[in-house]
PDB file of N, CA and C in Angstrom:
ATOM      1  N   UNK A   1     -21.001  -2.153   0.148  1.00  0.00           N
ATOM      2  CA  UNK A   1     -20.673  -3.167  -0.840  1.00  0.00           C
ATOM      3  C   UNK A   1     -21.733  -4.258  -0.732  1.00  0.00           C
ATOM      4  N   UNK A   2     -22.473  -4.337  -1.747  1.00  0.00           N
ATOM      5  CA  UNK A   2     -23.410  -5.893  -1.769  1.00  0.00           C
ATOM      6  C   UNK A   2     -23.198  -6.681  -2.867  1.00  0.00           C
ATOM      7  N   UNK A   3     -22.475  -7.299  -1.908  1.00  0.00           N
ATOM      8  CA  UNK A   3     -22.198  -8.650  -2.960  1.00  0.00           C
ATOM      9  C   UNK A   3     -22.448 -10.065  -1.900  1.00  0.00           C
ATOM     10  N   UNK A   4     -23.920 -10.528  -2.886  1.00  0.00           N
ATOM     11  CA  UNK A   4     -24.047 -11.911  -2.114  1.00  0.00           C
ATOM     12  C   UNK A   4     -23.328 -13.160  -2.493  1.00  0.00           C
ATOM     13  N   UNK A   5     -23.012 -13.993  -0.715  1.00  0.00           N
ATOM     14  CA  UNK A   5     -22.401 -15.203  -0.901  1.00  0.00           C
ATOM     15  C   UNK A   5     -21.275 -15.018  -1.710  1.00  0.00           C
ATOM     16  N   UNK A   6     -19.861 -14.180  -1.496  1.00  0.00           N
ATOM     17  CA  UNK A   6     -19.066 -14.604  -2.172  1.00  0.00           C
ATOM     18  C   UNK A   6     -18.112 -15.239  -2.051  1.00  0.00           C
ATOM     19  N   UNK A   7     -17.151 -15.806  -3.046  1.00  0.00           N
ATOM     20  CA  UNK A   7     -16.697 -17.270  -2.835  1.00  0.00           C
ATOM     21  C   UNK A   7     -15.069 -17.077  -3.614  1.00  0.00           C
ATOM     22  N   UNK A   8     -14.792 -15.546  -3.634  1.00  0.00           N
ATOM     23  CA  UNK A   8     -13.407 -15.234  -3.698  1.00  0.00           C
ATOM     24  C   UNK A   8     -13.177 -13.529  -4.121  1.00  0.00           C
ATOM     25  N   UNK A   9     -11.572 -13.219  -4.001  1.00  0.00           N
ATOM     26  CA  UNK A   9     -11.474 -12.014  -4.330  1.00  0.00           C
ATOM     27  C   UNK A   9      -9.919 -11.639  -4.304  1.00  0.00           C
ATOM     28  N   UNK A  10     -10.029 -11.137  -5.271  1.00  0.00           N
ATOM     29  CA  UNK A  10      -8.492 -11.076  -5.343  1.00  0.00           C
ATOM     30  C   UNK A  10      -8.611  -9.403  -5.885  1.00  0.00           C
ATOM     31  N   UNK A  11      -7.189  -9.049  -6.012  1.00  0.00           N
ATOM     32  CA  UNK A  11      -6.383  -7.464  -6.155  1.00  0.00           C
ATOM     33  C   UNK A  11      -6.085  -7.342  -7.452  1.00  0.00           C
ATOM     34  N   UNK A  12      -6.520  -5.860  -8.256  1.00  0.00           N
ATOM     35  CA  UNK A  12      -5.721  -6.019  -9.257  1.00  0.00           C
ATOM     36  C   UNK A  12      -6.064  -4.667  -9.905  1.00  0.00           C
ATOM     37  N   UNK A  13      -4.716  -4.485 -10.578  1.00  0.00           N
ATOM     38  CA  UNK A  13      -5.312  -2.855 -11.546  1.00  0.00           C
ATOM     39  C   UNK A  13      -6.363  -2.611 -12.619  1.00  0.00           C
ATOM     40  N   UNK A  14      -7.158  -3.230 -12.680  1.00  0.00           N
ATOM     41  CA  UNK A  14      -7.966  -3.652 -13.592  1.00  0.00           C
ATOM     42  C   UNK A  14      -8.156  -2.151 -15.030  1.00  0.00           C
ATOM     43  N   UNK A  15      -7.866  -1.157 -14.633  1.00  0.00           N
ATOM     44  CA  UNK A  15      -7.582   0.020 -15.647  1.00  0.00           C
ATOM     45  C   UNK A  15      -6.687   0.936 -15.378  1.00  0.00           C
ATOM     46  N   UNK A  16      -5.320   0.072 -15.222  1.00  0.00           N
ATOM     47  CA  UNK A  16      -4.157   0.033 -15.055  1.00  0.00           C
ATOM     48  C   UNK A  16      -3.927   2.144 -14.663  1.00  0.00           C
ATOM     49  N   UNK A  17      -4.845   2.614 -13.873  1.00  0.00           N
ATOM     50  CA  UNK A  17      -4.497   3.882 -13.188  1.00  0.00           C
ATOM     51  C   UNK A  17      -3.918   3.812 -11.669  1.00  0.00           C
ATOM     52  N   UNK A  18      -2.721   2.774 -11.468  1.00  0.00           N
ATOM     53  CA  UNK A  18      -2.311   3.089 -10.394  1.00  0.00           C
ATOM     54  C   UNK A  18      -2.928   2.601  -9.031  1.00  0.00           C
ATOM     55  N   UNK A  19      -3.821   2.570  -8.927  1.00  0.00           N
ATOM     56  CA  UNK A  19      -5.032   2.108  -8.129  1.00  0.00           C
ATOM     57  C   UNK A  19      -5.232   0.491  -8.102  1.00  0.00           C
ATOM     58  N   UNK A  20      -5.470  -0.077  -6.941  1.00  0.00           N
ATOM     59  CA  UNK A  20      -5.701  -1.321  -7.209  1.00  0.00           C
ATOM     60  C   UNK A  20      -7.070  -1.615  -6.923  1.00  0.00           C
ATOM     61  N   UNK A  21      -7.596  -1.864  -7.581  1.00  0.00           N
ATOM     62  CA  UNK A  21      -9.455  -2.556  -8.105  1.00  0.00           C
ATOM     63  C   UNK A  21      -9.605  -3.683  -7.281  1.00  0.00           C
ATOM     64  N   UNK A  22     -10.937  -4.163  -6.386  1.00  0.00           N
ATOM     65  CA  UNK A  22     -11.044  -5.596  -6.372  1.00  0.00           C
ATOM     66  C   UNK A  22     -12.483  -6.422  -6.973  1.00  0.00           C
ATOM     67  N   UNK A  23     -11.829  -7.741  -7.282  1.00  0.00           N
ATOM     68  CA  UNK A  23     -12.523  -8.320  -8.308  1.00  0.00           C
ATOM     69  C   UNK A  23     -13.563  -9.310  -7.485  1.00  0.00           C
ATOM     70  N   UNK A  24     -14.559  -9.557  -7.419  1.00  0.00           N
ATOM     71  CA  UNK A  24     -15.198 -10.388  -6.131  1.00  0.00           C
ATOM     72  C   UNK A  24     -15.984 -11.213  -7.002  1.00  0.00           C
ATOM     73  N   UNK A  25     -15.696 -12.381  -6.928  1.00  0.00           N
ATOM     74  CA  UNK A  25     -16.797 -13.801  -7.395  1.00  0.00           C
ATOM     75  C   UNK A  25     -17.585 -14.208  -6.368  1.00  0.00           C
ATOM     76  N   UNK A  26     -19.166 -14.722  -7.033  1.00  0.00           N
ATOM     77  CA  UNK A  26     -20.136 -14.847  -6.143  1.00  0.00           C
ATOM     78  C   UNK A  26     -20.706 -16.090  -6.852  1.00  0.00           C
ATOM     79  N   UNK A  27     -21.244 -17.085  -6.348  1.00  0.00           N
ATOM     80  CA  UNK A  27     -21.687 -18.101  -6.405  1.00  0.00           C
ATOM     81  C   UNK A  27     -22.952 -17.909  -7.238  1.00  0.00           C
ATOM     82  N   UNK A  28     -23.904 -17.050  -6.972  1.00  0.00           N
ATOM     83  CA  UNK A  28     -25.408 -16.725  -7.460  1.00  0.00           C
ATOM     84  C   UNK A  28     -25.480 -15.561  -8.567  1.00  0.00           C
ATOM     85  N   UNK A  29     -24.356 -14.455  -8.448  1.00  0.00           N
ATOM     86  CA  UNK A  29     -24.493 -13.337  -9.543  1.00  0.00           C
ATOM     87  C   UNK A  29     -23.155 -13.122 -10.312  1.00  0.00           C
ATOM     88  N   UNK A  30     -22.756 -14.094 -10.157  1.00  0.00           N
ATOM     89  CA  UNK A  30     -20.915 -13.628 -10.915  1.00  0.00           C
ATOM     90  C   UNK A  30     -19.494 -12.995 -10.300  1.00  0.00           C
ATOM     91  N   UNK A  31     -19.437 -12.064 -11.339  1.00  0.00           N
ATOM     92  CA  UNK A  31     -18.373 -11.337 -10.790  1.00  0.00           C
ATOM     93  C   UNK A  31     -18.354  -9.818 -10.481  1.00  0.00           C
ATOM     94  N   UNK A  32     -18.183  -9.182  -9.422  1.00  0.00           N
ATOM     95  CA  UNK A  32     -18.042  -7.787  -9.364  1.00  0.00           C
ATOM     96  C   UNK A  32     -16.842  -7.404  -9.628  1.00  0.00           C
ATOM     97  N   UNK A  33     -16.647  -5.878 -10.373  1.00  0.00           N
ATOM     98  CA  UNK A  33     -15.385  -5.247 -10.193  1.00  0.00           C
ATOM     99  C   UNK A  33     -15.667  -4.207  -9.350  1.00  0.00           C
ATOM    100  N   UNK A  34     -14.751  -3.885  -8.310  1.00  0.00           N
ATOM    101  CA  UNK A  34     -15.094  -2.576  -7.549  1.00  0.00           C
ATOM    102  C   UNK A  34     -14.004  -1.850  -8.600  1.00  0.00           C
ATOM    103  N   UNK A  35     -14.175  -0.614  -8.768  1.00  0.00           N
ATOM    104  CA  UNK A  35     -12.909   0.315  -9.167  1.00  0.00           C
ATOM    105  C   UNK A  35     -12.632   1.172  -7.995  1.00  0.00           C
ATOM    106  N   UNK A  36     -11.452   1.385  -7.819  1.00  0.00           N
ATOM    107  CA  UNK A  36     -11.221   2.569  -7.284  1.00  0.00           C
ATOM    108  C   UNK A  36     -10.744   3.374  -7.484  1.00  0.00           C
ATOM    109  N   UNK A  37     -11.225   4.776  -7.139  1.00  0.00           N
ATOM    110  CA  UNK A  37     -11.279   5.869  -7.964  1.00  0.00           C
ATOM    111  C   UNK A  37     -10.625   7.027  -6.857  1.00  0.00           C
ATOM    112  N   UNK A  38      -9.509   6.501  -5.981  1.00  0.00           N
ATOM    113  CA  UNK A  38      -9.064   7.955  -5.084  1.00  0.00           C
ATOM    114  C   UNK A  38      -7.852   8.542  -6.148  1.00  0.00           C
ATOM    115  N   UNK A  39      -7.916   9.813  -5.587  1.00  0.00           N
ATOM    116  CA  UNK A  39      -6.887  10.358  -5.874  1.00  0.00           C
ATOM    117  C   UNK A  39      -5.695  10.015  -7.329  1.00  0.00           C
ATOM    118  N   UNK A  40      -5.320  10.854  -7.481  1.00  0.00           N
ATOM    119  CA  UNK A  40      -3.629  10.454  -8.292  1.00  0.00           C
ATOM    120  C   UNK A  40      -2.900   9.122  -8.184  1.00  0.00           C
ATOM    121  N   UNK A  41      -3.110   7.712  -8.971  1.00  0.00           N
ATOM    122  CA  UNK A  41      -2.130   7.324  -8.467  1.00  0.00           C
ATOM    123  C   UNK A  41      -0.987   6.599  -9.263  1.00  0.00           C
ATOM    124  N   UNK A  42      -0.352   6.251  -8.771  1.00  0.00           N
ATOM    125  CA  UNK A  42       0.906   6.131  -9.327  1.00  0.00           C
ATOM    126  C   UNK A  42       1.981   4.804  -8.244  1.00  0.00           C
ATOM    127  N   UNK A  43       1.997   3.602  -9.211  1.00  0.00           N
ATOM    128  CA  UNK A  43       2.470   2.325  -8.610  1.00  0.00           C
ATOM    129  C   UNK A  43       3.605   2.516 -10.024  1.00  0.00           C
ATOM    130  N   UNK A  44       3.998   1.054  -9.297  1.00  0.00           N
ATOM    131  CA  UNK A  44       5.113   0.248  -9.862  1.00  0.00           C
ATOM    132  C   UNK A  44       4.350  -1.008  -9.759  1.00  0.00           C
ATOM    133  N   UNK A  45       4.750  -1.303 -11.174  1.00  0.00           N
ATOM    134  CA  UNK A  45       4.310  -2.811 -11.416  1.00  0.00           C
ATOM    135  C   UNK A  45       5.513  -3.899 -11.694  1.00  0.00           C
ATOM    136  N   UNK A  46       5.822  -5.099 -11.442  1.00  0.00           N
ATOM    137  CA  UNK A  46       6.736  -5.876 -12.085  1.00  0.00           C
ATOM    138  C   UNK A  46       6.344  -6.957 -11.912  1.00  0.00           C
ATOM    139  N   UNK A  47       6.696  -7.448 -13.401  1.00  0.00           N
ATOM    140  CA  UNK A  47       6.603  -9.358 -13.387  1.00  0.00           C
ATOM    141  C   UNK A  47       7.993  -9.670 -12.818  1.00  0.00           C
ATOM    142  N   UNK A  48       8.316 -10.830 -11.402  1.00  0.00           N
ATOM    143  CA  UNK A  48       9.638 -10.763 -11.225  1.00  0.00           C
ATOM    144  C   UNK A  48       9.426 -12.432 -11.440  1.00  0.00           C
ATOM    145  N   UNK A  49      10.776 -12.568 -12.283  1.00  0.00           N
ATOM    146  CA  UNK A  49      11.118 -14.386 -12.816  1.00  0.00           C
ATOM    147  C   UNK A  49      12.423 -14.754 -12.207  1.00  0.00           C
ATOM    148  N   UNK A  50      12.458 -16.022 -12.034  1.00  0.00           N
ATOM    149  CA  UNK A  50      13.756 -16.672 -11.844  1.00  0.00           C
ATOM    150  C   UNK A  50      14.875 -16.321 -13.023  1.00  0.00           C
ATOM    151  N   UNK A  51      16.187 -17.491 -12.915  1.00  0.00           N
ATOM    152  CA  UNK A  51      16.775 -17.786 -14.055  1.00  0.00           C
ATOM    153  C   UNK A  51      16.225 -18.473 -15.131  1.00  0.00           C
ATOM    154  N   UNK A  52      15.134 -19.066 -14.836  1.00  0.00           N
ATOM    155  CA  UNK A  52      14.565 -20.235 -15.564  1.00  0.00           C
ATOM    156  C   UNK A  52      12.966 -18.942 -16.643  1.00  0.00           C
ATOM    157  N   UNK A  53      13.252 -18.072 -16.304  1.00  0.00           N
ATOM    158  CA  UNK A  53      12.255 -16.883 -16.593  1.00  0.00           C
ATOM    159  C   UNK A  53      10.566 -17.365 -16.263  1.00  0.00           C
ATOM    160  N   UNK A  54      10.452 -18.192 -14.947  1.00  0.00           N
ATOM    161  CA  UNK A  54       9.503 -18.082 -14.665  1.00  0.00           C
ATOM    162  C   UNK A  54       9.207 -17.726 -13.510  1.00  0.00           C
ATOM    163  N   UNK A  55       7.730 -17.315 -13.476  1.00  0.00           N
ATOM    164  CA  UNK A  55       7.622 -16.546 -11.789  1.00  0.00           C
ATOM    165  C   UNK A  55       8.292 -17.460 -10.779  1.00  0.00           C
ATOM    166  N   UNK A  56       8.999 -16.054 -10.177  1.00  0.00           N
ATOM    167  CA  UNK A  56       9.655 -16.320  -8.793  1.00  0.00           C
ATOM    168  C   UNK A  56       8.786 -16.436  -7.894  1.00  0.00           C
ATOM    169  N   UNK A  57       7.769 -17.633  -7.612  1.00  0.00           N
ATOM    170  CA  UNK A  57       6.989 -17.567  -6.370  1.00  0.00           C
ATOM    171  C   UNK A  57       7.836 -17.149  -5.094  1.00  0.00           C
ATOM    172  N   UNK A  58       7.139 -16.470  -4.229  1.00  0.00           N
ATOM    173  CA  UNK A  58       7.793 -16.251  -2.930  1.00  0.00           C
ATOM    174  C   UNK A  58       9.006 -15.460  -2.740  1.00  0.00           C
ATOM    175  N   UNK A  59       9.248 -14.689  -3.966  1.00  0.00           N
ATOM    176  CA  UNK A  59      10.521 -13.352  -4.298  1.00  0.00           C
ATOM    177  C   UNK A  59      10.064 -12.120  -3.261  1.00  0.00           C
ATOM    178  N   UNK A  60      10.965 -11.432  -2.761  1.00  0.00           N
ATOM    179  CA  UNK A  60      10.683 -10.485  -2.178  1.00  0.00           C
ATOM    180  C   UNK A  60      11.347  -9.612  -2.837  1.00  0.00           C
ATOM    181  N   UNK A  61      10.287  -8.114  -3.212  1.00  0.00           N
ATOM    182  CA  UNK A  61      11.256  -7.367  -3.259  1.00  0.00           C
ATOM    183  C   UNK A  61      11.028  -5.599  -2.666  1.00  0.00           C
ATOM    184  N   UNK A  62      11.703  -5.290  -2.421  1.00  0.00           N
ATOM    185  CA  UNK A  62      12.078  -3.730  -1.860  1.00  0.00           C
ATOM    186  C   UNK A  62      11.958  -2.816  -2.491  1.00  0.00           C
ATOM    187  N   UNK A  63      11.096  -1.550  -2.502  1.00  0.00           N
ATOM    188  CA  UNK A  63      11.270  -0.432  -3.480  1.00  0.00           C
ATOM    189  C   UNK A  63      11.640   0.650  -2.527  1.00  0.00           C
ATOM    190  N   UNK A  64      12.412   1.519  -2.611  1.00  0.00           N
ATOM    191  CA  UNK A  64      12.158   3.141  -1.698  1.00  0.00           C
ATOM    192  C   UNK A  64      13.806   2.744  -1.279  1.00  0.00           C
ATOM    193  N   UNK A  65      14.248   3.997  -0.231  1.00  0.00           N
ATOM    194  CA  UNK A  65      15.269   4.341   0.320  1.00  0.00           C
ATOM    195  C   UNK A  65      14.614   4.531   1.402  1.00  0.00           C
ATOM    196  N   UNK A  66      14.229   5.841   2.432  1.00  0.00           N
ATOM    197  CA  UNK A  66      13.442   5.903   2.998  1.00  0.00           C
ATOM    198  C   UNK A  66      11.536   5.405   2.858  1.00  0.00           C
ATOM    199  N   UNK A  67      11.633   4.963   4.570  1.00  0.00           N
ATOM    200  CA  UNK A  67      10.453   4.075   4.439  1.00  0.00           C
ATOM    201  C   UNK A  67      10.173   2.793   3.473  1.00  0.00           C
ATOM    202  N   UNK A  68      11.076   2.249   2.937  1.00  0.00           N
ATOM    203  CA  UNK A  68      10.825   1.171   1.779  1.00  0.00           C
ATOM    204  C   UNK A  68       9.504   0.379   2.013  1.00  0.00           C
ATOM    205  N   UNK A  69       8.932   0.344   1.014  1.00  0.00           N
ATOM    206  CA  UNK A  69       8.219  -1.234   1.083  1.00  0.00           C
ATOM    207  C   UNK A  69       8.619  -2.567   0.263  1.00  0.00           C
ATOM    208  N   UNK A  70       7.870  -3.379   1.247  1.00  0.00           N
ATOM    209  CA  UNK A  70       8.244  -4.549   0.874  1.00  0.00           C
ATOM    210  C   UNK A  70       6.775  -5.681   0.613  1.00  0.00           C
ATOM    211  N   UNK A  71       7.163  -6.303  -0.589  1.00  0.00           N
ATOM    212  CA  UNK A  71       6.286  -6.973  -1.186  1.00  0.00           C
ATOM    213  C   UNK A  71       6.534  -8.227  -1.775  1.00  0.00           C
ATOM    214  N   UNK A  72       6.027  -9.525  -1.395  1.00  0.00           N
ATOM    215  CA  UNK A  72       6.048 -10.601  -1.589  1.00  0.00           C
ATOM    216  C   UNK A  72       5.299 -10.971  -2.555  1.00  0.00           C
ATOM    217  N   UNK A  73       5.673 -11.682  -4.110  1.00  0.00           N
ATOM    218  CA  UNK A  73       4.761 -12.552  -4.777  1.00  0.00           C
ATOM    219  C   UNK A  73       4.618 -13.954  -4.158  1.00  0.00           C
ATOM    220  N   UNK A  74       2.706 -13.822  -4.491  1.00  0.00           N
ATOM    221  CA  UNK A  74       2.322 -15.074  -3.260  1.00  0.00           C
ATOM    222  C   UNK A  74       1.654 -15.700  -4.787  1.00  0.00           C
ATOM    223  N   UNK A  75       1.679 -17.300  -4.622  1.00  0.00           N
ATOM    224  CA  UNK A  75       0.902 -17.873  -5.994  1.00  0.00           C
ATOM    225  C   UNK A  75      -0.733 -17.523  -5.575  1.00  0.00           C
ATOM    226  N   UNK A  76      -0.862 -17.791  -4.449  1.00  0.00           N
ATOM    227  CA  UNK A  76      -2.643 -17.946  -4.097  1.00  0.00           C
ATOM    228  C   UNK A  76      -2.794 -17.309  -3.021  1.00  0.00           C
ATOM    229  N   UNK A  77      -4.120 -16.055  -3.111  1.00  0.00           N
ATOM    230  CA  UNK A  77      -4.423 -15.589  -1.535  1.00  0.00           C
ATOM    231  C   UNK A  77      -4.885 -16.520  -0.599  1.00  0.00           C
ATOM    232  N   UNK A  78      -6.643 -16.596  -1.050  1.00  0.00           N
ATOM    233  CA  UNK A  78      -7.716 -16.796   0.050  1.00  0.00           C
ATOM    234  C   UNK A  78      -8.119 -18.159  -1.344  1.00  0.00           C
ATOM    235  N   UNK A  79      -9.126 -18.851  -0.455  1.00  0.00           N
ATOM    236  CA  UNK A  79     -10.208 -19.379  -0.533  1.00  0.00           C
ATOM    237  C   UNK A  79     -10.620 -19.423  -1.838  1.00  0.00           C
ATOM    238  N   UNK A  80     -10.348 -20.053  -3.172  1.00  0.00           N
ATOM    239  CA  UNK A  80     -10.944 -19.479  -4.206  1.00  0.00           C
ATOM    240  C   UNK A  80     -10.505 -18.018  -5.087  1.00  0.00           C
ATOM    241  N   UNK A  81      -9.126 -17.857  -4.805  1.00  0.00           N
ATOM    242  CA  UNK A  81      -8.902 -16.600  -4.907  1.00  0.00           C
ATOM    243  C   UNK A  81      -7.570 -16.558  -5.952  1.00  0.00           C
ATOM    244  N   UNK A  82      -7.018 -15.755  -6.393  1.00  0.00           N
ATOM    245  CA  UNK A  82      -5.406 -15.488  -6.622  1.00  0.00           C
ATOM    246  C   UNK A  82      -5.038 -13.873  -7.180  1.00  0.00           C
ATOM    247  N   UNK A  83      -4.049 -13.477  -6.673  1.00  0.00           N
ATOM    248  CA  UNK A  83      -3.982 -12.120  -7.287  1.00  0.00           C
ATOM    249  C   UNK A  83      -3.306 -12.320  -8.304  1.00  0.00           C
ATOM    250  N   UNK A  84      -3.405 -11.274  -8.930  1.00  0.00           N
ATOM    251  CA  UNK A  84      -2.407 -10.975 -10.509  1.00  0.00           C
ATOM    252  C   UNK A  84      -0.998 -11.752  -9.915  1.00  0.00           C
ATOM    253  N   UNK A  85      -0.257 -11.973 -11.128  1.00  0.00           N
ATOM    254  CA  UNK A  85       0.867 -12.810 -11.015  1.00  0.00           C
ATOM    255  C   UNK A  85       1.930 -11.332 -11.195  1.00  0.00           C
ATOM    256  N   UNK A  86       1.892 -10.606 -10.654  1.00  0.00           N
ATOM    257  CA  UNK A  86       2.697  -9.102 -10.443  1.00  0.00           C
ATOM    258  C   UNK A  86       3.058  -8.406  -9.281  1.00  0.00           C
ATOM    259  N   UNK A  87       3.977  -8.096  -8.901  1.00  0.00           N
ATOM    260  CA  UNK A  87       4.312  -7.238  -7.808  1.00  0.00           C
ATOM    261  C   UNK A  87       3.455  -5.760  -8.183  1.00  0.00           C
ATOM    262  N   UNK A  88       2.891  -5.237  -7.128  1.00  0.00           N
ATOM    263  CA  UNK A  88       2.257  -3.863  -6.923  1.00  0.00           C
ATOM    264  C   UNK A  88       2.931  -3.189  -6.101  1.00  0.00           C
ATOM    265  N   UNK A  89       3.402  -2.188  -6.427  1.00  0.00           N
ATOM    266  CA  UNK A  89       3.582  -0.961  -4.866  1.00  0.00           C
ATOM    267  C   UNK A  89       3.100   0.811  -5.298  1.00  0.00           C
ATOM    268  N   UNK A  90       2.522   0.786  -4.491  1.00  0.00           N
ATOM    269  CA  UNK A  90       2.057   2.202  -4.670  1.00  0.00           C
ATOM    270  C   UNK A  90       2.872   2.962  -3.759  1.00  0.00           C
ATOM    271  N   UNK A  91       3.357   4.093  -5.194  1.00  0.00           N
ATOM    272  CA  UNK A  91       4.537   5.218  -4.423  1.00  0.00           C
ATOM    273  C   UNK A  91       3.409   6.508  -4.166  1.00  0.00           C
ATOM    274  N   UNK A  92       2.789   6.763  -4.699  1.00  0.00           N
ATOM    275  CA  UNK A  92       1.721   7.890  -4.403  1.00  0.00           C
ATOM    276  C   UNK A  92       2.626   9.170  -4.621  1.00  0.00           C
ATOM    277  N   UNK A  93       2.709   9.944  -4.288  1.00  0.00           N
ATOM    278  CA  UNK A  93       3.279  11.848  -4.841  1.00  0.00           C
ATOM    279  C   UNK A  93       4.922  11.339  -4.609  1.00  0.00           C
ATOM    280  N   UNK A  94       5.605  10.490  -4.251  1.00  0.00           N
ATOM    281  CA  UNK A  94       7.143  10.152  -4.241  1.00  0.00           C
ATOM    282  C   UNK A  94       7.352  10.152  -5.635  1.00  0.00           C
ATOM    283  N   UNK A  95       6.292   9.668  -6.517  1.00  0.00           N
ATOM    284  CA  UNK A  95       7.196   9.006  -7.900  1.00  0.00           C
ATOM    285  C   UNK A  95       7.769   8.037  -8.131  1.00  0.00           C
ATOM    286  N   UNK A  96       8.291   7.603  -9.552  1.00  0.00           N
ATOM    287  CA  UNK A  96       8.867   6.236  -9.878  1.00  0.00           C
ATOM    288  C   UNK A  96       9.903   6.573 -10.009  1.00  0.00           C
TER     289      UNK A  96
END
């Protein structure tokens, strides 16, 4: 990966195949998209809102029976950064 001096990076499906892409800003050349390109994949996406129907910062939520994961919407990662305002979980050959 060459990307000089960069100055954030956040997660995201950027061609919504399941896969999560990262997006990297650089001070001197812009923005990179990495894609990633493994395998089959297959997530769950959700916008999750309060009563008030706006993002639930700091909602947790659970997908699976066995092995569940668990995933927190965060407002801001890193440094210059923020991910999509969406819960991600990748089920991979389990299904939705």
């Amino acid at each position: 990966m060459n990307t000089p001096d960069g100055r954030g990076v956040t997660r995201l499906d950027y061609d919504r195949d399941g896969h999560l892409d990262l997006l990297v800003a650089s001070s001197a050349a812009g923005y990179h998209l990495y894609e990633n390109r493994s395998g089959d994949g297959r997530a769950v996406q959700m916008h999750v809102l309060d009563r008030n129907s706006a993002l639930a910062h700091g909602a947790t939520v659970r997908i699976g029976s066995n092995g569940s994961q668990w995933r927190v919407l965060h407002a801001g990662t890193d440094f210059h950064a923020q991910d999509q305002r969406l819960i991600h979980v990748g089920v991979g050959s389990r299904g939705v």
